[in-house]
Protein backbone atom coordinates (compact mmCIF):
# COMPACT_ATOMS: atom_id res chain seq x y z
CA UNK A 1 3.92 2.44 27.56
CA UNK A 2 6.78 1.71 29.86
CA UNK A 3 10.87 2.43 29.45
CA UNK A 4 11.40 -0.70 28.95
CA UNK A 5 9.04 -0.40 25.43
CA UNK A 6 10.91 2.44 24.16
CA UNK A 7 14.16 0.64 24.01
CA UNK A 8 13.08 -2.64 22.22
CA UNK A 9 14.35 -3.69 19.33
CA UNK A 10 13.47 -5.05 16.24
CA UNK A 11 14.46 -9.26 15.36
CA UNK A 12 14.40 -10.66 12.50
CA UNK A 13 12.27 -14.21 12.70
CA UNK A 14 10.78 -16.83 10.05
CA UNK A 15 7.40 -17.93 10.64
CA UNK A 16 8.73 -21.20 12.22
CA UNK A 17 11.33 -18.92 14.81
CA UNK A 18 7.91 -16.65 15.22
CA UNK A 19 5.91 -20.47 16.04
CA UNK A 20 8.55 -21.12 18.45
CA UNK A 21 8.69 -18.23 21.01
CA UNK A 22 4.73 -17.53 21.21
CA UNK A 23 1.38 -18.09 20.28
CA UNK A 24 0.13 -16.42 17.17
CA UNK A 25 -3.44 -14.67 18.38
CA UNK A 26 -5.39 -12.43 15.47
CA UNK A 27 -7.10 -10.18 17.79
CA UNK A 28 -11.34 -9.62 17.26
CA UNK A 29 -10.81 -6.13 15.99
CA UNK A 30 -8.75 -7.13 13.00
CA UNK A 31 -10.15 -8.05 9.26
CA UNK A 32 -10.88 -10.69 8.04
CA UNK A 33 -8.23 -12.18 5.60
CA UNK A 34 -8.33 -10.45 3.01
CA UNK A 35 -5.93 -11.44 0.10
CA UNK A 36 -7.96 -14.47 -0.57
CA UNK A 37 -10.79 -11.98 -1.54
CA UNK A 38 -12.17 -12.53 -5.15
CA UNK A 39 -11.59 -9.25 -6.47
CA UNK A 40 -9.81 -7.70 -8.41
CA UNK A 41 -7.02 -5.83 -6.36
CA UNK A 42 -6.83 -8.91 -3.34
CA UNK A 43 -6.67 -11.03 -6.51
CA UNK A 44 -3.60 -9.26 -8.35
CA UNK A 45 -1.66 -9.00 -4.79
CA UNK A 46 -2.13 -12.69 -3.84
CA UNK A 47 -0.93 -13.53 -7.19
CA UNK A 48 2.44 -11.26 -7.04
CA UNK A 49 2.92 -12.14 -3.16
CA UNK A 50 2.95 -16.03 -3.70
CA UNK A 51 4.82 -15.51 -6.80
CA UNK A 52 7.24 -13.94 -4.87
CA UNK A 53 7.59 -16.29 -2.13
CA UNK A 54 8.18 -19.23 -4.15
CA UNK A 55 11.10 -17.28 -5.74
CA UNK A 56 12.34 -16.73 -2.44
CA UNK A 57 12.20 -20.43 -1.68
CA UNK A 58 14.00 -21.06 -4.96
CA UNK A 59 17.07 -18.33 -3.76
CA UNK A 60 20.01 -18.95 -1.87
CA UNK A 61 19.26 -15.31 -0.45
CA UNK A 62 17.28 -14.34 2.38
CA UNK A 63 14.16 -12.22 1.79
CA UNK A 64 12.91 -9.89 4.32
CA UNK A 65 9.04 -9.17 4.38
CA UNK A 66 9.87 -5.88 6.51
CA UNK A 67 8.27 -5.15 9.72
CA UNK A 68 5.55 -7.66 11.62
CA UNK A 69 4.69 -5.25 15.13
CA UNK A 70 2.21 -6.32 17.84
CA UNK A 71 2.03 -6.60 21.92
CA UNK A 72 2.96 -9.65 23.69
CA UNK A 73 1.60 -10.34 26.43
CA UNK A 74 3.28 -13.73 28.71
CA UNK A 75 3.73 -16.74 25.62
CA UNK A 76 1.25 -14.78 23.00
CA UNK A 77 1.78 -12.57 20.27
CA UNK A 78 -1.00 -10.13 19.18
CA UNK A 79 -0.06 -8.45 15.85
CA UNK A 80 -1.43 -5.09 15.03
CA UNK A 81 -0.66 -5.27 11.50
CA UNK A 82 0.52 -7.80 8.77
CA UNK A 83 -1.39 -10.21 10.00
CA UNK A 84 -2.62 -10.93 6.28
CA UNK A 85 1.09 -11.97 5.75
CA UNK A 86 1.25 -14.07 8.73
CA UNK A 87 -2.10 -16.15 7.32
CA UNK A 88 -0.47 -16.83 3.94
CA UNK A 89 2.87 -17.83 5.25
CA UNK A 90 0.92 -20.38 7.45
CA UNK A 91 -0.72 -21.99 4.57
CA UNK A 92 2.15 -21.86 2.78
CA UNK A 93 4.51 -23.68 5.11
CA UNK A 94 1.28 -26.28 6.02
CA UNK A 95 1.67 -26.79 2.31
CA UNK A 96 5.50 -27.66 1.49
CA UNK A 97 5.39 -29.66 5.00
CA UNK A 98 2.59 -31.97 4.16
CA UNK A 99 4.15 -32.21 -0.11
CA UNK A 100 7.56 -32.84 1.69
CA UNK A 101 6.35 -35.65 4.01
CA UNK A 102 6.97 -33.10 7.12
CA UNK A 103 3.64 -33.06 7.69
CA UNK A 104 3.85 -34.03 11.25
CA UNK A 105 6.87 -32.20 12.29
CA UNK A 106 4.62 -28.83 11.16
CA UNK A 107 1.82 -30.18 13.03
CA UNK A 108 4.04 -30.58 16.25
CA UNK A 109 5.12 -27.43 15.94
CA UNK A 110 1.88 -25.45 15.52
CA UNK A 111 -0.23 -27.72 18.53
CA UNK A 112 1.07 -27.61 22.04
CA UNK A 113 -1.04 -28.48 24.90
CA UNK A 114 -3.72 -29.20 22.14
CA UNK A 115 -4.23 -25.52 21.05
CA UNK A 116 -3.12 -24.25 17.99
CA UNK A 117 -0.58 -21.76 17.93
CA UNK A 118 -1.68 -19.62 15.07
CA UNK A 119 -5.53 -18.46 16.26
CA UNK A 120 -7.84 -16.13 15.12
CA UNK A 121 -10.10 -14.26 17.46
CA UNK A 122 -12.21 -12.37 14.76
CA UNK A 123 -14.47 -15.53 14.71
CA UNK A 124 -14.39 -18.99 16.39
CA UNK A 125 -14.66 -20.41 13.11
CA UNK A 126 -11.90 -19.23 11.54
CA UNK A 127 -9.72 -20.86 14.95
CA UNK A 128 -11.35 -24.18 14.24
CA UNK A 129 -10.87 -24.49 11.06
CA UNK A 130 -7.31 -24.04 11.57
CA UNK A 131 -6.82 -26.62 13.79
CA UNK A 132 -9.09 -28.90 11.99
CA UNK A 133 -6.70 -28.00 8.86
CA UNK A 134 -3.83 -29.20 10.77
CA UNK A 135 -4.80 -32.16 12.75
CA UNK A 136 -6.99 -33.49 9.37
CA UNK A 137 -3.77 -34.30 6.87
CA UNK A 138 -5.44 -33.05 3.57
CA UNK A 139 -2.74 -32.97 0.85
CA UNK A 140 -0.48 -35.85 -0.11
CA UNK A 141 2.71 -35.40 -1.46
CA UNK A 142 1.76 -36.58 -4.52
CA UNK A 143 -1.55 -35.38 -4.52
CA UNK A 144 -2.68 -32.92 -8.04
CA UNK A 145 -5.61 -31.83 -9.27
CA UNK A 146 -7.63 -35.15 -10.65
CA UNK A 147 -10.45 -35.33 -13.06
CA UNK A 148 -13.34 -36.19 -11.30
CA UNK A 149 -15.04 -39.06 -13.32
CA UNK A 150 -19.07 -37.91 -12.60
CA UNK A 151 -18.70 -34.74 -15.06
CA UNK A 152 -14.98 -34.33 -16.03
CA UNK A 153 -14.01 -31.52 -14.23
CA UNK A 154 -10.54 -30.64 -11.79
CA UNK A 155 -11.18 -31.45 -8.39
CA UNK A 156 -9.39 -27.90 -6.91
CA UNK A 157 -7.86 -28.44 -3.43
CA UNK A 158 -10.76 -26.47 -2.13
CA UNK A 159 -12.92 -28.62 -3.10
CA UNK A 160 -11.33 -31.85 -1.64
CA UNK A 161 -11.40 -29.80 2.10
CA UNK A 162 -14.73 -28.88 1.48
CA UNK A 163 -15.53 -32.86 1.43
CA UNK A 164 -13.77 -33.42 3.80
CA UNK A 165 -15.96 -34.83 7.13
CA UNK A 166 -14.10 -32.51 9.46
CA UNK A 167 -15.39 -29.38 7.15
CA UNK A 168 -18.31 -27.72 8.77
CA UNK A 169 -21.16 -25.96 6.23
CA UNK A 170 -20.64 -23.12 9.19
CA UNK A 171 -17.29 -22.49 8.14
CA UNK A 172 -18.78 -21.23 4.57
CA UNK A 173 -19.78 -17.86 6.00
CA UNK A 174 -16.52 -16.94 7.46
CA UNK A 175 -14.74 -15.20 5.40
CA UNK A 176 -11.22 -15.82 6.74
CA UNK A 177 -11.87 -19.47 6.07
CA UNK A 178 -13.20 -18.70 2.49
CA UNK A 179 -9.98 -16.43 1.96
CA UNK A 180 -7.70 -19.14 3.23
CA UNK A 181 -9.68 -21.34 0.96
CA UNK A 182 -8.92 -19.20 -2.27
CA UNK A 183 -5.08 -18.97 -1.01
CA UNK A 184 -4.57 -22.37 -0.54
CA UNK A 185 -5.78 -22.99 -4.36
CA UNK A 186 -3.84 -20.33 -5.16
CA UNK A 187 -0.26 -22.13 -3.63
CA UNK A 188 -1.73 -25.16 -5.24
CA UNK A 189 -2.01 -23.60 -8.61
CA UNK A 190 1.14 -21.96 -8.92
CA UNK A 191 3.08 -24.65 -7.10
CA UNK A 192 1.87 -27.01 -10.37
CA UNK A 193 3.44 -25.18 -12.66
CA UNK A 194 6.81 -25.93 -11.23
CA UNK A 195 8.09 -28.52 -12.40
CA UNK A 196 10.72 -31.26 -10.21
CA UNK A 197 10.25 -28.56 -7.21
CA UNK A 198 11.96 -30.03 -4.59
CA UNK A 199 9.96 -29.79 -1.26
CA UNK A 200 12.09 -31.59 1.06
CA UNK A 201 15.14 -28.74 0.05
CA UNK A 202 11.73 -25.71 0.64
CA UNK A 203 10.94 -27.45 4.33
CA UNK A 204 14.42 -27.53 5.45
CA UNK A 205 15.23 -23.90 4.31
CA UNK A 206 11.83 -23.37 6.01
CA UNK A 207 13.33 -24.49 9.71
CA UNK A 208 17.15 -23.60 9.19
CA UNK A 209 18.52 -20.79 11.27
CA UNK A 210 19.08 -19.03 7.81
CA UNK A 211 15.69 -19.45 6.78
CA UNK A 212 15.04 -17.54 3.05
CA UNK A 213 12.02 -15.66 4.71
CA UNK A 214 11.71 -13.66 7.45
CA UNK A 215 10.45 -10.25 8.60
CA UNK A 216 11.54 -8.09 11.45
CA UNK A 217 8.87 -8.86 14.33
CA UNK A 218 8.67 -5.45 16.90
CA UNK A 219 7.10 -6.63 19.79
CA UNK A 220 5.56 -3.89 22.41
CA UNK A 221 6.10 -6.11 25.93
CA UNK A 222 3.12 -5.81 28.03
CA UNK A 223 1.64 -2.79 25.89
CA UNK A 224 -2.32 -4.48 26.67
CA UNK A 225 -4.49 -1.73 25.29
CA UNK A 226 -3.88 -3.23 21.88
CA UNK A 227 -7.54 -2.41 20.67
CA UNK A 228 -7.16 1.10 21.26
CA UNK A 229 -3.29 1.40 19.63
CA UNK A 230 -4.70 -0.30 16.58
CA UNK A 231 -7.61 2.13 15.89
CA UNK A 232 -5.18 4.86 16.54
CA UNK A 233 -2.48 3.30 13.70
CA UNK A 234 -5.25 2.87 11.37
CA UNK A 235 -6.86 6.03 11.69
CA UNK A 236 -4.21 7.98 10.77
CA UNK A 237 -3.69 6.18 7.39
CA UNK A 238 -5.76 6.70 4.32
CA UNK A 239 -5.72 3.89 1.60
CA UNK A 240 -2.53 3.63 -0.99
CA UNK A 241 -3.15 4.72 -4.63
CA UNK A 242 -2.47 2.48 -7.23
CA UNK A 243 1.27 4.47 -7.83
CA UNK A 244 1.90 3.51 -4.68
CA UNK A 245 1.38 -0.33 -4.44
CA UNK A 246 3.02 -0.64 -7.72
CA UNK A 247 6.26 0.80 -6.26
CA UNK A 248 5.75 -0.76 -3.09
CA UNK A 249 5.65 -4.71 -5.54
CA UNK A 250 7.82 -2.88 -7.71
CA UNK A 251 11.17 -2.13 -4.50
CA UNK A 252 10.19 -5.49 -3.18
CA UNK A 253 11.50 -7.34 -6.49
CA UNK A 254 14.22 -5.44 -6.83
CA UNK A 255 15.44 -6.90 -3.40
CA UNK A 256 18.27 -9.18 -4.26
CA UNK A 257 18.37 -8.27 -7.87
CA UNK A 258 19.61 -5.06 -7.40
CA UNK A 259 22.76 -3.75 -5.22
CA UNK A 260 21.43 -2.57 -1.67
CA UNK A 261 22.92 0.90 -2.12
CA UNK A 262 21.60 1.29 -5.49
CA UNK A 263 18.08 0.29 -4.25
CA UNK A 264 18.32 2.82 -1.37
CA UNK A 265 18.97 5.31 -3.93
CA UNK A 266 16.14 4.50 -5.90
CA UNK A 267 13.82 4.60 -3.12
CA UNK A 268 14.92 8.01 -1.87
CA UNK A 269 14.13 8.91 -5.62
């Protein structure tokens, strides 16, 4: 890694900034998404997480997600880790754009030069579907879950992608797509429950310069062995015990409820 690496510096972005300066590229040797995994730990964490960002949305405070670090390399940004984060916060901004009537402002700013700027590598699929989700306008601003009248059951928004003509049966057995599936239902489902939320307010927080969420993004400029720095970063780590994610959901609450020096203490603690 060069000089010029050592001296960089984290910024703090939101997801639109992020959108802005580069392409978003998942490289092949990360996950799949993972926290719209049907168990029970992905489950509990993509329940707290979108929790949590609605609240944020709701706040005249802006929440930082911590660090987001990857290479970039000319207009693309590869992310080595939080790219889990990066997934939900794209289906959650697709989502208050299109309830919002912003629809095609997101959609401008997420295709240039027909790609899509938020790509995953890990499978073609997963890429497509992306684009497909954005260039296919799925949910209406006044769209709910509906009774569907051939055996009176909720038509999830799932469901109404997954008939959707653009919707290959391929896409079933990736399971990014799946995850992004199970988060989507998930925004849905919360998003429901709150009543007279006003989306048009959510979207323009979403693109102010004081947006309510961000994350620092530490970029490595021209680092290009990003394969091998990831195994490295990842091999060093074993997984977190239960203690520790509860702390970790536990300090990230306390953000803007609690005095900064006061939370500093109880983290050193």
């Amino acid at each position: 890694m060069n000089q010029q690496n050592n001296n960089i510096s984290a910024e703090r972005l939101s997801f639109l900034q992020l959108i802005e300066k580069y392409n978003v590229v998942i490289p092949v040797i990360q996950r799949d998404y993972a926290q719209g995994r049907k168990t029970e730990k992905p489950t509990e964490v993509r329940k707290g997480f979108v929790r949590n960002l609605i609240s944020y949305l709701q706040s005249d405070n802006i929440h930082d997600l911590d660090f987001v670090y990857g290479t970039v390399l000319k207009e693309e940004f590869i992310p080595l880790d939080e790219q889990q984060r990066l997934t939900t916060l794209f289906l959650l901004h697709l989502y208050i754009a299109s309830k919002s009537n912003n629809y095609e402002d997101f959609v401008n700013r997420m295709i240039r030069d027909e790609r899509c700027r938020f790509e995953y590598k890990t499978r073609l699929s997963s890429t497509m579907f992306c684009k497909n989700l954005l260039t296919h306008k799925v949910i209406s601003p006044n769209s709910e879950n509906k009774c569907d009248d051939s055996n009176n059951t909720l038509v999830t928004l799932q469901e109404k992608i997954k008939d959707q003509g653009w919707f290959f049966l391929f896409f079933l057995n990736d399971p990014t797509v799946a995850g992004m599936l199970v988060m989507l239902d998930e925004i849905d489902e919360h998003f429901s429950k709150k009543d007279n939320f006003d989306f048009v307010q959510a979207y323009e927080k979403l693109k102010s310069d004081k947006a309510p969420i961000t994350f620092q993004m530490l970029p490595l400029i021209d680092y290009n062995r990003t394969d091998d720095l990831y195994i490295k970063l990842n091999a060093r780590g074993i997984p977190l015990s239960d203690f520790e994610n509860f702390k970790a959901r536990l300090v990230d609450w306390m953000k803007g409820v609690v005095e900064e020096n006061k939370l500093q203490e109880f983290k050193r603690k």
